[in-house]
Protein backbone atom coordinates (compact mmCIF):
# COMPACT_ATOMS: atom_id res chain seq x y z
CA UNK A 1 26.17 231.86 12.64
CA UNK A 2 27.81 229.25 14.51
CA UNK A 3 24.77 226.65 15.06
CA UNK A 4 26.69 224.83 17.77
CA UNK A 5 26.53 227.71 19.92
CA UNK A 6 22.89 227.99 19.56
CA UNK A 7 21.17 226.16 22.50
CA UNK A 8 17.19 225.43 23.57
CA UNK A 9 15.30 226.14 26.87
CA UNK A 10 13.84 223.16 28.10
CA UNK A 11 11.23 224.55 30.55
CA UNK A 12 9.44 221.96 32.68
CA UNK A 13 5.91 222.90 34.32
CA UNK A 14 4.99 221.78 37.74
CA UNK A 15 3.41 223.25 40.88
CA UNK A 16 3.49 222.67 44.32
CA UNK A 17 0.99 220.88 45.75
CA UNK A 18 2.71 217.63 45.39
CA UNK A 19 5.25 218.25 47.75
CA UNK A 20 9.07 218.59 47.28
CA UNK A 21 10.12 214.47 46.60
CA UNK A 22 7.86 214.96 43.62
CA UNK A 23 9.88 218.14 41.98
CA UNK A 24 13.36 216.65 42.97
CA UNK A 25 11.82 213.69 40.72
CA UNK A 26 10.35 216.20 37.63
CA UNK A 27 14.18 218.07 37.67
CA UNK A 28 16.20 215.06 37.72
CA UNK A 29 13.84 213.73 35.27
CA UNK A 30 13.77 216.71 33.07
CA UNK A 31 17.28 217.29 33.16
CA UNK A 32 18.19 213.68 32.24
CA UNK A 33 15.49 213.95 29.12
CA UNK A 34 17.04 216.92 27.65
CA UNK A 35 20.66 215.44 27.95
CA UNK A 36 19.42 212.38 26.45
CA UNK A 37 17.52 214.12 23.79
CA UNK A 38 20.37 216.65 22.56
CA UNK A 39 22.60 213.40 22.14
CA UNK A 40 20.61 211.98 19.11
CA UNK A 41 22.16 212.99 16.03
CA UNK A 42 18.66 214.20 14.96
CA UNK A 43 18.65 217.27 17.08
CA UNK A 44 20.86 219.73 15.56
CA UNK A 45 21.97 222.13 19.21
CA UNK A 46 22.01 221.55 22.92
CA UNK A 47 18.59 221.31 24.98
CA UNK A 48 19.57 222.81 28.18
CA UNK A 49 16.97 221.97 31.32
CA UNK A 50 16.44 225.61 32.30
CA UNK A 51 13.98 224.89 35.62
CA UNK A 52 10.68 223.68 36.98
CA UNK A 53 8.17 226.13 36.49
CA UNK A 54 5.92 226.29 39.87
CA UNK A 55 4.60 229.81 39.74
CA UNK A 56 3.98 232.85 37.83
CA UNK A 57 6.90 234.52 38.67
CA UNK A 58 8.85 231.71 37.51
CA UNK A 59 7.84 231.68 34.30
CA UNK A 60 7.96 235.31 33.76
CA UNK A 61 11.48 235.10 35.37
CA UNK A 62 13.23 232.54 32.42
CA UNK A 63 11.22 234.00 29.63
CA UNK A 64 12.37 237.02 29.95
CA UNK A 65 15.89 235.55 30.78
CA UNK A 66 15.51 233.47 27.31
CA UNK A 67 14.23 236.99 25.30
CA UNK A 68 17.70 238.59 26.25
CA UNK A 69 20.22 235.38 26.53
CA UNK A 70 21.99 235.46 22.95
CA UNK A 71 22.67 231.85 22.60
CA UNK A 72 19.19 230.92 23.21
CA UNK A 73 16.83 229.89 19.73
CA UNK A 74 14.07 228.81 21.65
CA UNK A 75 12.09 227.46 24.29
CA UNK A 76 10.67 223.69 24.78
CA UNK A 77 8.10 223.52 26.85
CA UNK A 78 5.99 220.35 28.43
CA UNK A 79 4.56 219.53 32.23
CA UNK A 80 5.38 216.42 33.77
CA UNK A 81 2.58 217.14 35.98
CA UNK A 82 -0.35 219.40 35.78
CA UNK A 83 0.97 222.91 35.76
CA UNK A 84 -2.17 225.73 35.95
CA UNK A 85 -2.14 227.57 33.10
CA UNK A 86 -2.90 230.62 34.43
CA UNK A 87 0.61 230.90 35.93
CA UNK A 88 2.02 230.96 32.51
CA UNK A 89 0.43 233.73 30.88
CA UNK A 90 2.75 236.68 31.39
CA UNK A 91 5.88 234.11 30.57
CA UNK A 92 4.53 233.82 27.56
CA UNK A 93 3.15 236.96 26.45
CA UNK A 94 6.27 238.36 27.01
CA UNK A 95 8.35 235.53 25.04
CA UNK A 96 10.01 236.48 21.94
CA UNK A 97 11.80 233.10 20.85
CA UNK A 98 10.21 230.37 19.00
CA UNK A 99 7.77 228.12 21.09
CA UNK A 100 7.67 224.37 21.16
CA UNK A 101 5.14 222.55 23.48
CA UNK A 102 6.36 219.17 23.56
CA UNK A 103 3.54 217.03 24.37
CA UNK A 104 5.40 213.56 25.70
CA UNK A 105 5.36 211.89 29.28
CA UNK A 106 8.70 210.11 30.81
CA UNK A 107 7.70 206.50 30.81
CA UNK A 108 6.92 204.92 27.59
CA UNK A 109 4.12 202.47 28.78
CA UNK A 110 1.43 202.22 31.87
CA UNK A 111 3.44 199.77 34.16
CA UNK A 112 0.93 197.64 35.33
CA UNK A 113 2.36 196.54 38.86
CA UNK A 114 3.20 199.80 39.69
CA UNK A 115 0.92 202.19 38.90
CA UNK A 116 -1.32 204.04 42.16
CA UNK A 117 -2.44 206.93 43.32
CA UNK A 118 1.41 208.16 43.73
CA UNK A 119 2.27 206.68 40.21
CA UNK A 120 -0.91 208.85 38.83
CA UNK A 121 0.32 212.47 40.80
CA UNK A 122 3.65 212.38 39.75
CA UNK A 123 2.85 211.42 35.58
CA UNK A 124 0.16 214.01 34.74
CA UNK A 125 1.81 214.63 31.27
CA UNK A 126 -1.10 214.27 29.39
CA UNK A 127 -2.99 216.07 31.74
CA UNK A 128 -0.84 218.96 32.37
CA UNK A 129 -0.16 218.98 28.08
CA UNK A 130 -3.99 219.73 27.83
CA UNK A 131 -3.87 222.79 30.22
CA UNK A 132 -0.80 224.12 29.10
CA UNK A 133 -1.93 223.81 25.43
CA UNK A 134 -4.87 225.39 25.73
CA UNK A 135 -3.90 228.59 27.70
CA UNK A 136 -1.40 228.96 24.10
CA UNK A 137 -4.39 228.62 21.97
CA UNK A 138 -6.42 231.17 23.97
CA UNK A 139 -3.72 233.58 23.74
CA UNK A 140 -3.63 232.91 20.15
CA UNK A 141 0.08 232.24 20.48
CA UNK A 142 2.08 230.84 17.20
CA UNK A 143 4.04 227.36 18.67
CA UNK A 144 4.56 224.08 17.42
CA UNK A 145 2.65 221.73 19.00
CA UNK A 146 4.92 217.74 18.89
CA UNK A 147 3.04 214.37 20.40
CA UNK A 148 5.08 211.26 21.11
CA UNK A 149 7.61 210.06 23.23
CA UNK A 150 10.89 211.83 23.69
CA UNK A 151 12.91 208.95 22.88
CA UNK A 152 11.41 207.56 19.29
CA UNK A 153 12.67 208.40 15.84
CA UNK A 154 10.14 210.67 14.02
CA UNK A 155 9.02 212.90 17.43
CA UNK A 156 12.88 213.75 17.82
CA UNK A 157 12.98 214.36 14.02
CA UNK A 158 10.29 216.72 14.27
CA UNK A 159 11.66 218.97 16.67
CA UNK A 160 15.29 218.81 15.28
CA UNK A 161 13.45 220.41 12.07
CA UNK A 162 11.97 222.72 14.21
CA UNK A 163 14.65 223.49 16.38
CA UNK A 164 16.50 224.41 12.24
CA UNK A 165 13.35 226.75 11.67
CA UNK A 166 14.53 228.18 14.60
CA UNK A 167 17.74 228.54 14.01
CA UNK A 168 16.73 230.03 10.74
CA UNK A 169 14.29 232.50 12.21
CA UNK A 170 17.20 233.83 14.37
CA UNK A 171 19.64 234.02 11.49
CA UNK A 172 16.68 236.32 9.77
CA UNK A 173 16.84 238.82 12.81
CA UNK A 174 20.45 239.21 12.29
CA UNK A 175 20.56 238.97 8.60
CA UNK A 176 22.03 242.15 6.35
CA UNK A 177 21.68 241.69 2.38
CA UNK A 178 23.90 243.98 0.09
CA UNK A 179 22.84 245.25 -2.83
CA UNK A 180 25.36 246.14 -5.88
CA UNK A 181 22.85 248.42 -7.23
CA UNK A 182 19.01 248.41 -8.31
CA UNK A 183 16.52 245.84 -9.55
CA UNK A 184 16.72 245.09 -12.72
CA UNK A 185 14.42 247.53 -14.37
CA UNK A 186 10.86 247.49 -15.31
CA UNK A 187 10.84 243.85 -13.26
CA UNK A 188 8.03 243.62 -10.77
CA UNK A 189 8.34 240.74 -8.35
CA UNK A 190 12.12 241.21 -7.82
CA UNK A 191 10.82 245.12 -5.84
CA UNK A 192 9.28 244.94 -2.41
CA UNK A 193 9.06 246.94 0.57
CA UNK A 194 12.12 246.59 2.09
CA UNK A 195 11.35 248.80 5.58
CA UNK A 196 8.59 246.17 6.36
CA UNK A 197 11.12 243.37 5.59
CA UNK A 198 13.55 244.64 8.03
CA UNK A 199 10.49 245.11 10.59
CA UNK A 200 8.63 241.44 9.65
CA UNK A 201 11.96 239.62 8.77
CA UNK A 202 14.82 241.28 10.38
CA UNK A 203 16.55 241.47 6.88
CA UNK A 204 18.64 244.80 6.82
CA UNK A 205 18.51 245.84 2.96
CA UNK A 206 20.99 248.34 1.61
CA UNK A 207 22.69 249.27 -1.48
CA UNK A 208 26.35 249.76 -2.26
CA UNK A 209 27.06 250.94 -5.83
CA UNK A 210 29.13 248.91 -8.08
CA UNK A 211 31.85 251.48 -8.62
CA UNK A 212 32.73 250.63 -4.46
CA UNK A 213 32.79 247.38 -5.75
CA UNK A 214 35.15 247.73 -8.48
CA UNK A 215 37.33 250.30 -6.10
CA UNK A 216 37.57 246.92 -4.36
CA UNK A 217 38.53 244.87 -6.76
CA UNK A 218 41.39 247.00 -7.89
CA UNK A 219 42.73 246.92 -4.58
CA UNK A 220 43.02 242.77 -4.60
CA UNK A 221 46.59 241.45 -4.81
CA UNK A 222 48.02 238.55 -7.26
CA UNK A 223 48.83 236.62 -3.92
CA UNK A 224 44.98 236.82 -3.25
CA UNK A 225 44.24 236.02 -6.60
CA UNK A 226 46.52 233.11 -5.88
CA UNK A 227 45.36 231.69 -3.15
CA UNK A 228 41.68 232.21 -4.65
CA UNK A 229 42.73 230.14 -7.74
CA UNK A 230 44.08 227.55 -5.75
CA UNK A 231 40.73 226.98 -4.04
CA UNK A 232 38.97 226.82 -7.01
CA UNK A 233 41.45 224.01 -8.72
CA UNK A 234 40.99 221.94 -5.30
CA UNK A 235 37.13 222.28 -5.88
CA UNK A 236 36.27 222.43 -9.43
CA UNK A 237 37.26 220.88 -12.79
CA UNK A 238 39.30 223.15 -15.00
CA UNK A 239 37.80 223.11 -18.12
CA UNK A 240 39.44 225.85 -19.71
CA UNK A 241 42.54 227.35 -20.64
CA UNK A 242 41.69 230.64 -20.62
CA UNK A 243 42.90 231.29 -17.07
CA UNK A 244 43.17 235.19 -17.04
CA UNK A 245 39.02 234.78 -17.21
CA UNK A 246 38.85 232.81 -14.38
CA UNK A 247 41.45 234.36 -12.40
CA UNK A 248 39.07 238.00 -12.88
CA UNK A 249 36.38 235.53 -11.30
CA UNK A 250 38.78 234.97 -8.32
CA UNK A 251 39.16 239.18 -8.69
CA UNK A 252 35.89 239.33 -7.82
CA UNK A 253 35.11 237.39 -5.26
CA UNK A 254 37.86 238.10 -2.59
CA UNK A 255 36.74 242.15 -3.35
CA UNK A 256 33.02 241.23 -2.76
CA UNK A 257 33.89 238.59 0.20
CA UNK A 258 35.84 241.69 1.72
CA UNK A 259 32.97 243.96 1.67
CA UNK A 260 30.73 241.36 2.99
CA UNK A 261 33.14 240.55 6.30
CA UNK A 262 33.61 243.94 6.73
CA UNK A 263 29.71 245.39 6.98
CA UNK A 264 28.42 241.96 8.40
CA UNK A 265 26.61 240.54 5.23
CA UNK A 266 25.75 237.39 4.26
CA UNK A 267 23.43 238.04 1.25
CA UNK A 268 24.07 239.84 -2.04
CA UNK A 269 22.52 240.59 -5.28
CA UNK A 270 23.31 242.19 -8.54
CA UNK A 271 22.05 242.83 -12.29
CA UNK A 272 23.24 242.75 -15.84
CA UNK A 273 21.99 246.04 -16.43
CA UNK A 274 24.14 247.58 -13.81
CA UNK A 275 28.26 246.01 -14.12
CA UNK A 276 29.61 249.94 -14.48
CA UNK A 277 33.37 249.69 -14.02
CA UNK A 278 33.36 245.55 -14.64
CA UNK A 279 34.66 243.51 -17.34
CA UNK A 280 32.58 240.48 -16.43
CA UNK A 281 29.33 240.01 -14.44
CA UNK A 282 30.24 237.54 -11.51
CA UNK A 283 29.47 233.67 -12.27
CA UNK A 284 31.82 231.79 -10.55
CA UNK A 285 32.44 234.61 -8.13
CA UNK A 286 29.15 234.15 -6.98
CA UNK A 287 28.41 230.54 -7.29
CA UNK A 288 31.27 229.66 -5.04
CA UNK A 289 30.22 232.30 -2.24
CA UNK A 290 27.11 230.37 -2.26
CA UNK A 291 28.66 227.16 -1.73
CA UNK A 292 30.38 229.30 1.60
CA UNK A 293 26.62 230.17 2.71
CA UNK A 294 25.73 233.33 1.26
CA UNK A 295 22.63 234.07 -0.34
CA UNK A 296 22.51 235.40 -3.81
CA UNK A 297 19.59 236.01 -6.40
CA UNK A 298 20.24 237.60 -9.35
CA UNK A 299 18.25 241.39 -11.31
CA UNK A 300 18.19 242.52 -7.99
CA UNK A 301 16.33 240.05 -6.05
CA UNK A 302 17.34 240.85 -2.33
CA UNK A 303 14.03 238.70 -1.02
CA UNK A 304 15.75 235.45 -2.85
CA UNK A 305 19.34 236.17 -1.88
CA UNK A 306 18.10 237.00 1.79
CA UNK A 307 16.19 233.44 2.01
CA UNK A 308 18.73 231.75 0.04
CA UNK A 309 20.98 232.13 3.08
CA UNK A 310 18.34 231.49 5.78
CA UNK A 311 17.69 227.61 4.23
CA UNK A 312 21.36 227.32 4.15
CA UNK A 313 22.06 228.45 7.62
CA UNK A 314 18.56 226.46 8.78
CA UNK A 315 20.07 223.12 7.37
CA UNK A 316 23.55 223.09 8.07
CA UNK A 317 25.29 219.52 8.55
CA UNK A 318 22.68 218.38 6.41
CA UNK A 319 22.56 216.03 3.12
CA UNK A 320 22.04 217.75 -0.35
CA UNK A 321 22.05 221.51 -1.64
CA UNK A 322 20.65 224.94 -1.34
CA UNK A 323 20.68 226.90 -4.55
CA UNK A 324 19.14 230.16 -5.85
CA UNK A 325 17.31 228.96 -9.08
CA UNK A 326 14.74 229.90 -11.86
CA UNK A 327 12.53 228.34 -14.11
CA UNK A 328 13.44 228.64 -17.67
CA UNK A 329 11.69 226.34 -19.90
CA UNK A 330 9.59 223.11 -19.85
CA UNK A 331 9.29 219.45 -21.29
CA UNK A 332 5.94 219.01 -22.25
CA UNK A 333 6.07 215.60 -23.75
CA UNK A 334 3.11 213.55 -22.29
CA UNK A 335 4.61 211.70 -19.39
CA UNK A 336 7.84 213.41 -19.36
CA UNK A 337 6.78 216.56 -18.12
CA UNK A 338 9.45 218.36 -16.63
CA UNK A 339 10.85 221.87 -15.53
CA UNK A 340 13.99 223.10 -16.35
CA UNK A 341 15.86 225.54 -14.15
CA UNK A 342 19.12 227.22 -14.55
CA UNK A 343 20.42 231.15 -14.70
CA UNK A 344 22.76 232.74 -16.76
CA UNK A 345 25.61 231.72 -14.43
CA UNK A 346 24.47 231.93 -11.19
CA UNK A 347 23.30 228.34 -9.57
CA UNK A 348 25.28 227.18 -6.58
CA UNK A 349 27.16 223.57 -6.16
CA UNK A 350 25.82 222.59 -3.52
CA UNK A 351 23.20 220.93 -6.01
CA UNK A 352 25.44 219.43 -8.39
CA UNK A 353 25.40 215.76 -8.80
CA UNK A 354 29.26 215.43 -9.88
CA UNK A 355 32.83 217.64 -9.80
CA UNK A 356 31.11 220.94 -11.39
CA UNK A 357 33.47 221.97 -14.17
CA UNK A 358 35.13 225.58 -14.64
CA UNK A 359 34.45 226.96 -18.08
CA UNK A 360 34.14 230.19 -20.50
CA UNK A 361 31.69 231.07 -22.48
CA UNK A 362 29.87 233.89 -24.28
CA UNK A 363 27.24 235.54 -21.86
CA UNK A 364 25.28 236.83 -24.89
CA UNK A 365 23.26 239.55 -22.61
CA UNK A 366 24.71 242.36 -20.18
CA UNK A 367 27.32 243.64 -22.84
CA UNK A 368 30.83 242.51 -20.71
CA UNK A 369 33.54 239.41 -21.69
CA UNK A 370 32.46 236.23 -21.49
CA UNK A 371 32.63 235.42 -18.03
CA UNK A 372 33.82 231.93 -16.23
CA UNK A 373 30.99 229.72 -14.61
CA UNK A 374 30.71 226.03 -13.13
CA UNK A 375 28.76 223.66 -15.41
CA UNK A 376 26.82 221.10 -13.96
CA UNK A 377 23.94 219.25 -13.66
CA UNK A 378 21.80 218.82 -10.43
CA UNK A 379 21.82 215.65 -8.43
CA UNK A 380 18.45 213.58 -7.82
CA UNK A 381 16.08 213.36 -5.44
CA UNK A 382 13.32 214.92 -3.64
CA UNK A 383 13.35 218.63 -2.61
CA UNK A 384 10.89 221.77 -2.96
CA UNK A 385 11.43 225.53 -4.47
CA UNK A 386 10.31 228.19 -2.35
CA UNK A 387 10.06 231.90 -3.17
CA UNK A 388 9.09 235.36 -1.25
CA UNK A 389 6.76 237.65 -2.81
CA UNK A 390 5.38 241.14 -1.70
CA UNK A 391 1.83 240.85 -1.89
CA UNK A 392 1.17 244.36 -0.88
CA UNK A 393 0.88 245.03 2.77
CA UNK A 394 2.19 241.48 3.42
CA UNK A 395 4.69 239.02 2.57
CA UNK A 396 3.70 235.51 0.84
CA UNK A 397 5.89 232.37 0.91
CA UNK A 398 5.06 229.73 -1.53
CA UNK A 399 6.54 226.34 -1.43
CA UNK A 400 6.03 223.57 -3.89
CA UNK A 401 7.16 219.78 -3.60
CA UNK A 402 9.49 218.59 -6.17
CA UNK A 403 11.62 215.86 -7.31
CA UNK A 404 14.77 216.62 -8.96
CA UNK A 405 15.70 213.83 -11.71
CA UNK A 406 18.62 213.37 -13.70
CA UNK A 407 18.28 215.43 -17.24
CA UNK A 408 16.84 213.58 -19.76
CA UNK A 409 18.70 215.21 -22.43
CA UNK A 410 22.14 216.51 -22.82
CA UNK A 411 22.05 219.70 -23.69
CA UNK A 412 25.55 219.92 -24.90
CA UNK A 413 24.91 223.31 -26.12
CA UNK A 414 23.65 225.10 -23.40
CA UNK A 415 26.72 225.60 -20.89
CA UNK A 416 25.23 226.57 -17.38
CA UNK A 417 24.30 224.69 -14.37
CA UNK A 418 20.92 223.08 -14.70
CA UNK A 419 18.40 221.33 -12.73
CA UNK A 420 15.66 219.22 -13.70
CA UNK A 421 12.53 218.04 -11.94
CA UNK A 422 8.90 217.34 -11.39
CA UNK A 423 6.35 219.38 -10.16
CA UNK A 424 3.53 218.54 -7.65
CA UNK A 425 1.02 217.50 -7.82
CA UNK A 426 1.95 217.50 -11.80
CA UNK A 427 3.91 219.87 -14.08
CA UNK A 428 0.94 221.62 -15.86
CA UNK A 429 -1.04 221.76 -12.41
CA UNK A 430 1.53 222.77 -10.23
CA UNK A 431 2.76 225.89 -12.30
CA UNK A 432 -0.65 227.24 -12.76
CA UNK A 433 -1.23 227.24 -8.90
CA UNK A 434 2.39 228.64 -8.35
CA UNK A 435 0.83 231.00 -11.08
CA UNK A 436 -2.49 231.52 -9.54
CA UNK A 437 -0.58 232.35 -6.12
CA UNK A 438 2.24 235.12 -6.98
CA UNK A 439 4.77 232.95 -7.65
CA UNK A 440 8.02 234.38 -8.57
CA UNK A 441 10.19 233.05 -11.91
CA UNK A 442 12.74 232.99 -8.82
CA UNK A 443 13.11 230.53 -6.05
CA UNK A 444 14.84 228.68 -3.21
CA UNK A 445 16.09 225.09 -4.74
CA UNK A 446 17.22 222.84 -1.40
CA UNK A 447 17.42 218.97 -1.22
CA UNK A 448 18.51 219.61 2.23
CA UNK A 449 15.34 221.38 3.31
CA UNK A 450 11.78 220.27 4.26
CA UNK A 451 8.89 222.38 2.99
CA UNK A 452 7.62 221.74 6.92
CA UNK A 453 11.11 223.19 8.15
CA UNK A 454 10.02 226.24 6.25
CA UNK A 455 6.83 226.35 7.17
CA UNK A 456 7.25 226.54 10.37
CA UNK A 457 9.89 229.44 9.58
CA UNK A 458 7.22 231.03 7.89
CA UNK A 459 5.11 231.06 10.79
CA UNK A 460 7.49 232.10 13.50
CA UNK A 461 8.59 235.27 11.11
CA UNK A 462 4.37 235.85 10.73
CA UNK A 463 4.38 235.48 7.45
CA UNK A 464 1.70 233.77 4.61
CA UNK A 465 2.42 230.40 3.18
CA UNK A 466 0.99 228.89 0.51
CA UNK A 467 2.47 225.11 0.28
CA UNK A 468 1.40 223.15 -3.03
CA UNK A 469 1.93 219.81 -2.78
CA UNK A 470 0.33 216.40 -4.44
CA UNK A 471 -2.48 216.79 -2.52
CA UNK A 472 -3.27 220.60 -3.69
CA UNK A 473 -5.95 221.28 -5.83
CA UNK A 474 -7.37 224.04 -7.96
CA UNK A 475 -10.25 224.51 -6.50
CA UNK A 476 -8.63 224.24 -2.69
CA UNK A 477 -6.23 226.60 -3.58
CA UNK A 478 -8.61 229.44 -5.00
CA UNK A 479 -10.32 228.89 -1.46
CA UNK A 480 -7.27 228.92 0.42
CA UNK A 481 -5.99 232.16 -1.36
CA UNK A 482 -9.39 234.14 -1.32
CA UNK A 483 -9.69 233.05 2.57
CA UNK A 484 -5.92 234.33 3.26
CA UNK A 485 -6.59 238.02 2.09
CA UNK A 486 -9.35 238.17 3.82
CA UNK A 487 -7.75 236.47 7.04
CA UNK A 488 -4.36 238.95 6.56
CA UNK A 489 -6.70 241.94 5.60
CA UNK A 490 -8.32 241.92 9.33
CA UNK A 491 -4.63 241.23 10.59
């Protein structure tokens, strides 16, 4: 997805009755806000003024206009003046696109001298904000609901994080995932229904077998191989000097990026227990893919992979990483309680903190060569994991805060990519609520992401969400979780 071809429908409301000087003013106004407003370097497409809104018609008119123009992400919505909310109902029973109500006014302050009767007709903001609000919350309508004025700092930031859940909600409805053959067996949270993800999500879910694959890969020239290679020494450190390895790795990925261009995908996954045909399971294959903006999750986790590539395509432009990730084992020293998370080979650069190095090393599971991988460790800073799990009739999302930290040990022995960080509220506390809610041993790692970017995804794609952050508790969280199922049981 191209995110500077995405663009949002500012739609003004308004109505008649105060003549036609006052809607010249609201257009010219409106127009003007929304080519001020996509100008700041926190809002990540083009606001486009898209009309005054003065009767029902109207609004069914560019609603139904937005549902079927591809460019549009969503619709922004706020009256300059009072706009009755019973003109808007249709509008917005038939819109399909993310909903903002942007509750702000034009002029920053009350101007003393000025302000009369006229003054008062014409700036109805946060009278016209209330009606329009409430005729949303009546119709029980999922929207983000922003208060301030258009032109400060955090206002703007929260609707350029919005307008990224957005852009993320549309790159789910267009999203295809390939499979290279089952989930790894006997696993449980890796399975899920994947007809109600493709109806709930948008995610397409198929499977290609691994002998395609390897068809594929046979068919890749040297020159290919070549030009793969010479990516990878522009990128990466080479750490080895076992170069046939790593030029398999390049084997591997021009067959899979081939397969991916050619049915639309920008997900994958694979397992260990299924690399028929292969002399090495993918590492650096599929940790530079990643770094491109697919998705990947490894035994066969399609729900990781899918939203592996939705954060990256949601935060685009953005400072730090987006990786798939999983915990592995802990530091439970008092006060220096951390988790460690890594995979086999799989965690994507985008995270690392330095030049990630190219090496070879024994796998020591999945019965193939020792496959090439980048080693690194993960950069600092604050982030969250988030994972999908199929609860059964519904989807959950669970998102805990984190703050990555450099490793406090070496590890000179364990050659992977590896991230280390706290958990909120605290290590101990945090895993058994990510315990106590479903969570999966896989995740979403991003620096570059909010967890209220992805809520806010969550809740466009009608989903559950379970955030744990420092201010979680036990006790709110068994509430919270016994309230959901019966909330998404009646749903």
């Amino acid at each position: 997805m191209d995110m500077k071809k995405c663009e949002f429908w500012f739609v003004v409301g308004s109505q008649f009755l105060y003549g036609p000087e006052v809607l010249e003013t609201v257009a010219a106004r409106a127009a003007e806000m929304a080519e001020k407003m996509s100008e700041s370097k926190l809002i990540p497409c083009r606001i486009v003024y898209k009309g005054t809104i003065k009767t029902a018609d109207e609004a069914t008119k560019v609603m139904k206009e937005a549902n079927f123009d591809d460019n549009c992400a969503g619709v922004i919505t706020w009256c300059h003046t009072f706009s009755p909310s019973k003109m808007w109902i249709e509008g917005l029973r038939l819109l399909q696109k993310p909903h903002c109500h942007f509750a702000t006014q034009y002029n920053r302050s009350i101007p003393n001298e000025e302000i009369d009767m006229d003054f008062m007709n014409l700036n109805q903001a946060a009278h016209g904000d209330r009606e329009h609000g409430f005729i949303a919350a009546r119709m029980r309508l999922a929207r983000k609901v922003i208060m301030g004025y258009w032109q400060d700092e955090k206002p703007l930031k929260e609707l350029g994080d919005w307008m990224r859940s957005a852009i993320g909600y549309k790159f789910s409805r267009e999203l295809r995932v390939m499979r290279f053959g089952d989930n790894m067996r006997e696993v449980a949270v890796t399975e899920g229904d994947k007809v109600e993800a493709q109806i709930k999500l948008g995610w397409q879910v198929n499977t290609w077998p691994v002998g395609q694959l390897v068809e594929e890969m046979n068919a890749v020239t040297d020159a290919e191989i070549d030009a793969q290679m010479a990516e990878y020494n522009e990128k990466y450190e080479m750490a080895t000097d076992d170069i046939d390895t790593v030029r398999y790795q390049a084997r591997e990925e021009v067959a899979m990026k081939k397969m991916f261009d050619r049915e639309g995908c920008m997900a994958f996954s694979n397992t260990f227990q299924d690399l028929y045909g292969m002399k090495q399971l993918p590492g650096l294959a599929s940790q530079n893919l990643m770094s491109k903006g697919y998705g990947y999750a490894g035994e066969g986790d399609w729900k990781i992979a899918a939203l592996t590539s939705v954060v990256k395509a949601m935060t685009e432009g953005l400072e730090g990483g987006t990786a798939f990730m999983e915990d592995y084992t802990y530091n439970l020293d008092a006060g220096a309680e951390y988790s460690l998370g890594a995979h086999m080979l799989e965690v994507c650069p985008t995270v690392a903190s330095a030049k990630p190095r190219i090496e070879v090393h024994p796998l020591g599971i999945g019965d193939r060569e020792a496959p090439a991988r980048l080693v690194f460790e993960g950069a600092a800073g604050k982030g969250i994991v988030a994972t999908i799990v199929d609860m059964g009739g519904r989807f959950r999302m669970i998102i805990q805060d984190i703050e990555c930290v450099k490793p406090i040990l070496e590890m000179p022995n364990l050659p992977v990519a590896r991230v280390m960080w706290k958990a909120a509220p605290d290590l101990c506390t945090g895993a058994k609520m990510w315990i106590m809610a479903g969570g999966a041993h896989h995740s979403v790692l991003t620096t570059a992401a909010s967890a209220d970017m992805l809520i806010d995804w969550a809740e466009m794609m009608d989903i559950e969400v379970v955030h744990i952050s420092n201010e979680t508790t036990v006790e709110g969280l068994k509430q919270q979780l016994f309230l959901n199922d019966l909330a998404w049981r009646l749903k």
